[in-house]
C-alpha atoms as a PDB file:
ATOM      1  CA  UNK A   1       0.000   0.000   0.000  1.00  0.00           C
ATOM      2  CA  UNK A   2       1.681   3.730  -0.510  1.00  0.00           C
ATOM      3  CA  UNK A   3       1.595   5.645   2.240  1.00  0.00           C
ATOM      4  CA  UNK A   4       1.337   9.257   1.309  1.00  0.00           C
ATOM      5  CA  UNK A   5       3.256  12.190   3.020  1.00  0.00           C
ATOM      6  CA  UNK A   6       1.546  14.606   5.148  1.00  0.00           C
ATOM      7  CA  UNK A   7       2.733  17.855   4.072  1.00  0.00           C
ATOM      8  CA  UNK A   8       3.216  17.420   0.552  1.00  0.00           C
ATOM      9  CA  UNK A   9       0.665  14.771   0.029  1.00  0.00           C
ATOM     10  CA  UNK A  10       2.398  12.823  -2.812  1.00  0.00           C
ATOM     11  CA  UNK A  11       4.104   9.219  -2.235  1.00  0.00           C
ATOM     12  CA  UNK A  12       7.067   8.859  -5.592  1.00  0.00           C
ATOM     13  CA  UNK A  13       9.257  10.072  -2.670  1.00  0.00           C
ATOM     14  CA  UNK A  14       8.435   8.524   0.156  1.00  0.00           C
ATOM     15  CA  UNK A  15      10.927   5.227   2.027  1.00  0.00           C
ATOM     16  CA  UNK A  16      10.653   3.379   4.710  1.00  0.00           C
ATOM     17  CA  UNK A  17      12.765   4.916   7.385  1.00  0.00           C
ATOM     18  CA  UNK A  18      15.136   1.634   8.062  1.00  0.00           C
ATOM     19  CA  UNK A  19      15.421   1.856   4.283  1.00  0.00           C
ATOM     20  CA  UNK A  20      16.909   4.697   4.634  1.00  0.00           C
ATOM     21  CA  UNK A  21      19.565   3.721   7.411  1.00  0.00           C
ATOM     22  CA  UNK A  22      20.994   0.509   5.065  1.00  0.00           C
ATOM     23  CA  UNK A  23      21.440   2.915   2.019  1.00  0.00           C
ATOM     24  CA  UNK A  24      23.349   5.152   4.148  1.00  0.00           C
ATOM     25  CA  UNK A  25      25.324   2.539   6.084  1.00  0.00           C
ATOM     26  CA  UNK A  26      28.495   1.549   4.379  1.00  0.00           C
ATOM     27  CA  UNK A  27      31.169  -0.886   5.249  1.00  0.00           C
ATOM     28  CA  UNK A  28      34.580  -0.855   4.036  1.00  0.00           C
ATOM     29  CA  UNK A  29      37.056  -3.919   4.860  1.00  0.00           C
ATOM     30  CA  UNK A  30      36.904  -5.016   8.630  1.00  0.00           C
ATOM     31  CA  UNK A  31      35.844  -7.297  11.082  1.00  0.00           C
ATOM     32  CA  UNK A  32      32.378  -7.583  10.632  1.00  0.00           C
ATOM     33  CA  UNK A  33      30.121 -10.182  13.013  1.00  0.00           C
ATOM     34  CA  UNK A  34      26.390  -9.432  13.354  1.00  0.00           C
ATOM     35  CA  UNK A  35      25.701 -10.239  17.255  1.00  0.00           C
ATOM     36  CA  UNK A  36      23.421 -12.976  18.139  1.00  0.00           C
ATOM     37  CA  UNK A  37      21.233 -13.016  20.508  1.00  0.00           C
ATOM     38  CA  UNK A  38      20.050  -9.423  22.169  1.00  0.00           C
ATOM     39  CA  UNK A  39      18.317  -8.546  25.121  1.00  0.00           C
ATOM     40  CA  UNK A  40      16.661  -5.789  23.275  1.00  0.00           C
ATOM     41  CA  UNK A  41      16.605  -5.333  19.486  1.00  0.00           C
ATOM     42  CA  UNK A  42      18.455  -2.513  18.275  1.00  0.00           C
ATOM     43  CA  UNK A  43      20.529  -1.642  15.202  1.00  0.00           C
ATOM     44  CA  UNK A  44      23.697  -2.794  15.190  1.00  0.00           C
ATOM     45  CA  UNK A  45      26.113  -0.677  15.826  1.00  0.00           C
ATOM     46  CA  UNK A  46      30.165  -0.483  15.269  1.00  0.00           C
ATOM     47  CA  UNK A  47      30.730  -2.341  19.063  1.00  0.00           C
ATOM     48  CA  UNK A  48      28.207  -5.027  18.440  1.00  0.00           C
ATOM     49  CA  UNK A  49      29.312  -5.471  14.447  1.00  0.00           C
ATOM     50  CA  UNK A  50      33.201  -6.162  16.346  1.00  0.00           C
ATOM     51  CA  UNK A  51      34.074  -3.769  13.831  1.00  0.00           C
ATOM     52  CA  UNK A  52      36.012  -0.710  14.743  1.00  0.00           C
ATOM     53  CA  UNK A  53      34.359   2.893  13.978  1.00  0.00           C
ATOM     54  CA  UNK A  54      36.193   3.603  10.900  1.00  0.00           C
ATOM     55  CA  UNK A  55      35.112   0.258   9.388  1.00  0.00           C
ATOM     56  CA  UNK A  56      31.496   1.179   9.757  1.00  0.00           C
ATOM     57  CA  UNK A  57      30.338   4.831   8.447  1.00  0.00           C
ATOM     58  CA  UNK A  58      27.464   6.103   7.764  1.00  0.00           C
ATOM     59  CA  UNK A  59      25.805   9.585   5.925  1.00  0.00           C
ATOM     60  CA  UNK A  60      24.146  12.113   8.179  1.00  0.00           C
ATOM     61  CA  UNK A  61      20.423  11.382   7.379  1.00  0.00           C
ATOM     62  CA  UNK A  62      21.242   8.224   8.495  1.00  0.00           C
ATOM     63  CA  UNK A  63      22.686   8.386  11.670  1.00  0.00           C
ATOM     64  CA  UNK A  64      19.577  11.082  12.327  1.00  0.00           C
ATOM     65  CA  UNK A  65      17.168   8.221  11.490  1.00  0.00           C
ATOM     66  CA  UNK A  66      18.973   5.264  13.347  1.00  0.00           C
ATOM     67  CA  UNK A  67      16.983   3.433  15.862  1.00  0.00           C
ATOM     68  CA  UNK A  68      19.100   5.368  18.843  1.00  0.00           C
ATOM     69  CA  UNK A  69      21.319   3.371  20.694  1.00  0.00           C
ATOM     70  CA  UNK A  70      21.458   3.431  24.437  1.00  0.00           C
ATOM     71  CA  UNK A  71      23.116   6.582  25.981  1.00  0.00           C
ATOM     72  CA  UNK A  72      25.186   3.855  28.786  1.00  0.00           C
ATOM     73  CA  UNK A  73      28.674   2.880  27.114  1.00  0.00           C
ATOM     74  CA  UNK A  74      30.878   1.159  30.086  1.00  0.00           C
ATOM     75  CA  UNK A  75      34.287   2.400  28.029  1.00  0.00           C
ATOM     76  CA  UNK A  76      33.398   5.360  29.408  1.00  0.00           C
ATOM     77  CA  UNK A  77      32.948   4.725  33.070  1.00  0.00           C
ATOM     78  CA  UNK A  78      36.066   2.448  33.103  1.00  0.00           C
ATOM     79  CA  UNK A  79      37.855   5.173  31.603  1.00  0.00           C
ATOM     80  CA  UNK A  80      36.743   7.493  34.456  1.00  0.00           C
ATOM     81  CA  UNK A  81      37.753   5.168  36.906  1.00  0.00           C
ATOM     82  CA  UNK A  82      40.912   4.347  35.511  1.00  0.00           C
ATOM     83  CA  UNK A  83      41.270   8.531  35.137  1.00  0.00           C
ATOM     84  CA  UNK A  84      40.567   8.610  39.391  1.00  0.00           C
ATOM     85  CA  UNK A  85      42.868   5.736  40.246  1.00  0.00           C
ATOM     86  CA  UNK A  86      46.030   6.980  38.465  1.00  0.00           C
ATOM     87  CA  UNK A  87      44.954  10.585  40.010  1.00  0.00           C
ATOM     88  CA  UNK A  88      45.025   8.847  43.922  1.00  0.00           C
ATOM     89  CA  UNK A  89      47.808   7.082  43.185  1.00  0.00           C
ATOM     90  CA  UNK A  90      49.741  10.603  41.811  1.00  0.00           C
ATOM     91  CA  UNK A  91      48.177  12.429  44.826  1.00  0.00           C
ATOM     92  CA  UNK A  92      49.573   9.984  47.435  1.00  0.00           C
ATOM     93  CA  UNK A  93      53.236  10.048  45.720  1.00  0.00           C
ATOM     94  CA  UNK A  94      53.109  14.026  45.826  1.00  0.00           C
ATOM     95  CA  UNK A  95      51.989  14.297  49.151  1.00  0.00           C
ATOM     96  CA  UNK A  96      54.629  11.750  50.589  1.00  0.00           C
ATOM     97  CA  UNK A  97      57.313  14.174  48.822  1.00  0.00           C
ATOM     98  CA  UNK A  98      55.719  17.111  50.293  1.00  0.00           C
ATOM     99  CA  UNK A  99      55.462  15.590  53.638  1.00  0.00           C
ATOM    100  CA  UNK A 100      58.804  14.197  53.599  1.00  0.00           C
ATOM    101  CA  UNK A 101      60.723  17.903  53.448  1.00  0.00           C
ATOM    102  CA  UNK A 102      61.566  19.881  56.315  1.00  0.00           C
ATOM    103  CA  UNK A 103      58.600  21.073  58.559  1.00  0.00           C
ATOM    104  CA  UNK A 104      55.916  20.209  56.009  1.00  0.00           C
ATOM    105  CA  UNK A 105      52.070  22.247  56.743  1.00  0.00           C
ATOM    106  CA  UNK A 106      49.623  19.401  56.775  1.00  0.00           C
ATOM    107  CA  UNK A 107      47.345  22.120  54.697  1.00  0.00           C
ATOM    108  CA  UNK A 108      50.106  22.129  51.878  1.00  0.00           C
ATOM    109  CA  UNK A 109      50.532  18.129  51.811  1.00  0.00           C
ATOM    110  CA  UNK A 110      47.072  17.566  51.302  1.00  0.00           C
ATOM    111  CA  UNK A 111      46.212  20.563  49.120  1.00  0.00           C
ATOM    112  CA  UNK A 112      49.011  20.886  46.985  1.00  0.00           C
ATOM    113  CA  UNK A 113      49.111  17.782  44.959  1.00  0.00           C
ATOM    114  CA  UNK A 114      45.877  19.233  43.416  1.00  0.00           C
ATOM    115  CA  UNK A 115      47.918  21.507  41.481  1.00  0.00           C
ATOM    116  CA  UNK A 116      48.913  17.948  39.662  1.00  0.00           C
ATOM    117  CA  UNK A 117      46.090  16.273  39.583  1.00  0.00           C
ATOM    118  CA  UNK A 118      43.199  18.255  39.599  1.00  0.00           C
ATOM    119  CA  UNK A 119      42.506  17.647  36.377  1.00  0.00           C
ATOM    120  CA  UNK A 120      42.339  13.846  36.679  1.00  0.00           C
ATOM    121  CA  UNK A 121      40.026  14.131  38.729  1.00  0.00           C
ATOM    122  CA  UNK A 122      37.660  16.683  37.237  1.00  0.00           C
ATOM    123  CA  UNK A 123      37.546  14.844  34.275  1.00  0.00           C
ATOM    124  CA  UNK A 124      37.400  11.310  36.278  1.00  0.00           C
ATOM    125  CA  UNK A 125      34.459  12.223  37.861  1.00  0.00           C
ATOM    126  CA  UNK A 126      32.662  13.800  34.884  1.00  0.00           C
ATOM    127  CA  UNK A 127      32.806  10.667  32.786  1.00  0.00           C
ATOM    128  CA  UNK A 128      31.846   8.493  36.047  1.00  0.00           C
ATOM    129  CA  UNK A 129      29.134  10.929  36.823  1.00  0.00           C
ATOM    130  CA  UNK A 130      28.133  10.904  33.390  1.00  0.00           C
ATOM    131  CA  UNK A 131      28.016   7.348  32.886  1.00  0.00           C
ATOM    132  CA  UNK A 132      25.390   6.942  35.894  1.00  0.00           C
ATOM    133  CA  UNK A 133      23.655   9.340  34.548  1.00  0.00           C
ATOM    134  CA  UNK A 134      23.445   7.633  31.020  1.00  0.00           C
ATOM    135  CA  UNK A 135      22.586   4.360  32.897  1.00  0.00           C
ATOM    136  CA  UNK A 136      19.483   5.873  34.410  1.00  0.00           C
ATOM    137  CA  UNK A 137      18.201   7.382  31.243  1.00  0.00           C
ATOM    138  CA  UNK A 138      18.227   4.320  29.636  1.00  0.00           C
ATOM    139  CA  UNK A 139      16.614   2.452  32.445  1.00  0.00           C
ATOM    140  CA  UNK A 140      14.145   5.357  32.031  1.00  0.00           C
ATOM    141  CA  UNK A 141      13.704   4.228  28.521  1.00  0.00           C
ATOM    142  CA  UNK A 142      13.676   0.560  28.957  1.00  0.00           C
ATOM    143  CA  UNK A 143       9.863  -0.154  28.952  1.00  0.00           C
ATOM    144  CA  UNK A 144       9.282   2.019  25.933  1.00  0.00           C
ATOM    145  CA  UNK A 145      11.963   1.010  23.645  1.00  0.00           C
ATOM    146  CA  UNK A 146      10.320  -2.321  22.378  1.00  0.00           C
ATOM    147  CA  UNK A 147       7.477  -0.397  21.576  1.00  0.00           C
ATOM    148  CA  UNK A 148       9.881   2.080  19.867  1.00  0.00           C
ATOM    149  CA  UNK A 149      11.664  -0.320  17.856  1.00  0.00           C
ATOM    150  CA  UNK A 150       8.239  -1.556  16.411  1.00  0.00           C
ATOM    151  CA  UNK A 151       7.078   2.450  15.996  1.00  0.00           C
ATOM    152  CA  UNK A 152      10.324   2.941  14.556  1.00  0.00           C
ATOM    153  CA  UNK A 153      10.206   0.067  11.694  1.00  0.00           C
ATOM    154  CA  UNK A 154       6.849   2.270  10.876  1.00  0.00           C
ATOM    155  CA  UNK A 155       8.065   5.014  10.171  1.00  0.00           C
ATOM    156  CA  UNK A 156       8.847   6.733   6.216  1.00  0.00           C
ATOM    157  CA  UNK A 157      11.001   9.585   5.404  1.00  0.00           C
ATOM    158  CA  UNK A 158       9.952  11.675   2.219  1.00  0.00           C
ATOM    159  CA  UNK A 159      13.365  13.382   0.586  1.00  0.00           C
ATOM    160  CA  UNK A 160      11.200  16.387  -0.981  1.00  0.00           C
ATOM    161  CA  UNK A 161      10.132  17.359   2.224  1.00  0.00           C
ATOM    162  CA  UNK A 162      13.304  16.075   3.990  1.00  0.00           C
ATOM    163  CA  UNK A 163      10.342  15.028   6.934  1.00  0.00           C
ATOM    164  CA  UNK A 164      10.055  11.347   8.567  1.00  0.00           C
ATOM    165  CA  UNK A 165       6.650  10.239   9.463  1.00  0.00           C
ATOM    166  CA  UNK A 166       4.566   7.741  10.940  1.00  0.00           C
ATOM    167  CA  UNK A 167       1.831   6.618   8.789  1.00  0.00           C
ATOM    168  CA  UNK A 168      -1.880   7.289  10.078  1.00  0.00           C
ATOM    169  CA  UNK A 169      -1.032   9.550  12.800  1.00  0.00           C
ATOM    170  CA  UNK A 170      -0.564  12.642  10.317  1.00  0.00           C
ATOM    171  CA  UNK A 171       2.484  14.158  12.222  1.00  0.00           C
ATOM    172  CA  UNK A 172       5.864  15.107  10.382  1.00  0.00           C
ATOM    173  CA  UNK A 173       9.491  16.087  12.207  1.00  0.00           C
ATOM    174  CA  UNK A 174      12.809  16.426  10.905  1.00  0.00           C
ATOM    175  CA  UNK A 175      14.930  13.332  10.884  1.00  0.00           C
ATOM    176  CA  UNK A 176      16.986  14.844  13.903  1.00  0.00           C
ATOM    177  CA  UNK A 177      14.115  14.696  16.108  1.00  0.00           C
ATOM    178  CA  UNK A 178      13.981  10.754  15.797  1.00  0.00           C
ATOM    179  CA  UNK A 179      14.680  10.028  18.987  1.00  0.00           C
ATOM    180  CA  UNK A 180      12.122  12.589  20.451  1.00  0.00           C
ATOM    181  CA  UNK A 181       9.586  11.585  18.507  1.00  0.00           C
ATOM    182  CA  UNK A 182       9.903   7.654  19.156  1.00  0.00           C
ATOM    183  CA  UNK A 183      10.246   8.222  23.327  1.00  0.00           C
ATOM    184  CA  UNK A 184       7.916  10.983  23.884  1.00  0.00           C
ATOM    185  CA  UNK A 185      10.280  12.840  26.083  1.00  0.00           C
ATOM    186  CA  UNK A 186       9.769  16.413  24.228  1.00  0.00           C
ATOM    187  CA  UNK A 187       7.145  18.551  25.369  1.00  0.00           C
ATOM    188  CA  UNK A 188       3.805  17.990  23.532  1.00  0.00           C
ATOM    189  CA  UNK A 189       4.626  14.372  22.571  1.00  0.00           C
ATOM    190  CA  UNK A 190       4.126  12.253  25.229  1.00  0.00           C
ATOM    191  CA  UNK A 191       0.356  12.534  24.949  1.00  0.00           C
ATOM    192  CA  UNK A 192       0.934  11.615  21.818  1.00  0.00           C
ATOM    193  CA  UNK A 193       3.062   8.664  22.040  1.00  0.00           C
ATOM    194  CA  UNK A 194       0.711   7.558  24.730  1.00  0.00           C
ATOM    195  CA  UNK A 195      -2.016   7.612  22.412  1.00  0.00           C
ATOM    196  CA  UNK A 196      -0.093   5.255  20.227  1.00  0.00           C
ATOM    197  CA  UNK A 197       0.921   3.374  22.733  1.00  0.00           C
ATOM    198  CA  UNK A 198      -2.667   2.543  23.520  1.00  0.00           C
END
């Protein structure tokens, strides 16, 4: 059946949104393994394909339209906790120099080293932070993002208009808004998306 768009009304230009993705997902010579079994669907992306990033590129429609991938990535909160340990470890070393010379100020032993590390820890605790935080928005968007994978497979993109859209609900956004439109988490879309849901 053609599915029509809803603001220019014509359907020559209209694709199926994961379409879309595979024309604008190339591979060049890697490593590439499609993962087996999933806990939830998604589309595969460079860390799943055990391809590195470079091996795996894609065009920027594409990457707008993706089914979006979870915002947790544990490289990162390793990485801040590797970026804390070696930041102790050069805070203890300074502080036993400092403590070592002649009448040492207990202020300056424990203060000064920050001079030196400071910025291992800043950035440390930014990417562990971070990483929680990631982890709780996606355990915000666990229960929906079945239901968004499904919506998502729905959905059609229309080049003339440069507008995705799900067919029979009559509402258009631009392909950067994907991941807005498929969790309701913008203003003025989650009655929508409830509505759907139902």
């Amino acid at each position: 059946m053609d599915v029509s768009c809803p603001v220019c009304t014509q359907t020559d230009q209209v694709i199926a949104v994961p379409g879309v993705v595979a024309a604008g997902t190339t591979y060049t010579i890697g490593r590439v393994r499609l993962p087996g079994a999933r806990e939830v669907a998604d589309l595969p992306m460079a860390a799943t394909l055990g391809a590195s990033r470079h091996v795996m590129s894609r065009t920027q429609l594409a990457v707008w339209l993706s089914f979006p991938s979870r915002h947790y990535t544990p490289w990162t909160r390793n990485q801040g906790y590797v970026l804390l340990l070696v930041a102790a470890l050069v805070h203890l070393v300074v502080s036993l120099v400092i403590a070592m010379g002649q009448d040492p100020n207990w202020g300056e032993v424990l203060l000064a080293p920050f001079c030196l590390t400071g910025l291992f820890w800043l950035v440390g605790l930014i990417n562990v932070l971070g990483a929680h935080g990631a982890r709780r928005r996606d355990a915000a968007e666990a229960p929906a993002r079945e239901q968004a994978l499904a919506v998502w497979e729905r959905l059609r993109y229309c080049s003339r208009d440069n507008v995705a859209f799900e067919p029979g609900v009559g509402v258009a956004f631009h392909p950067s808004e994907t991941r807005e439109y498929l969790f309701g988490f913008r203003p003025g879309t989650a009655g929508h998306r409830a509505g759907v849901a139902s």
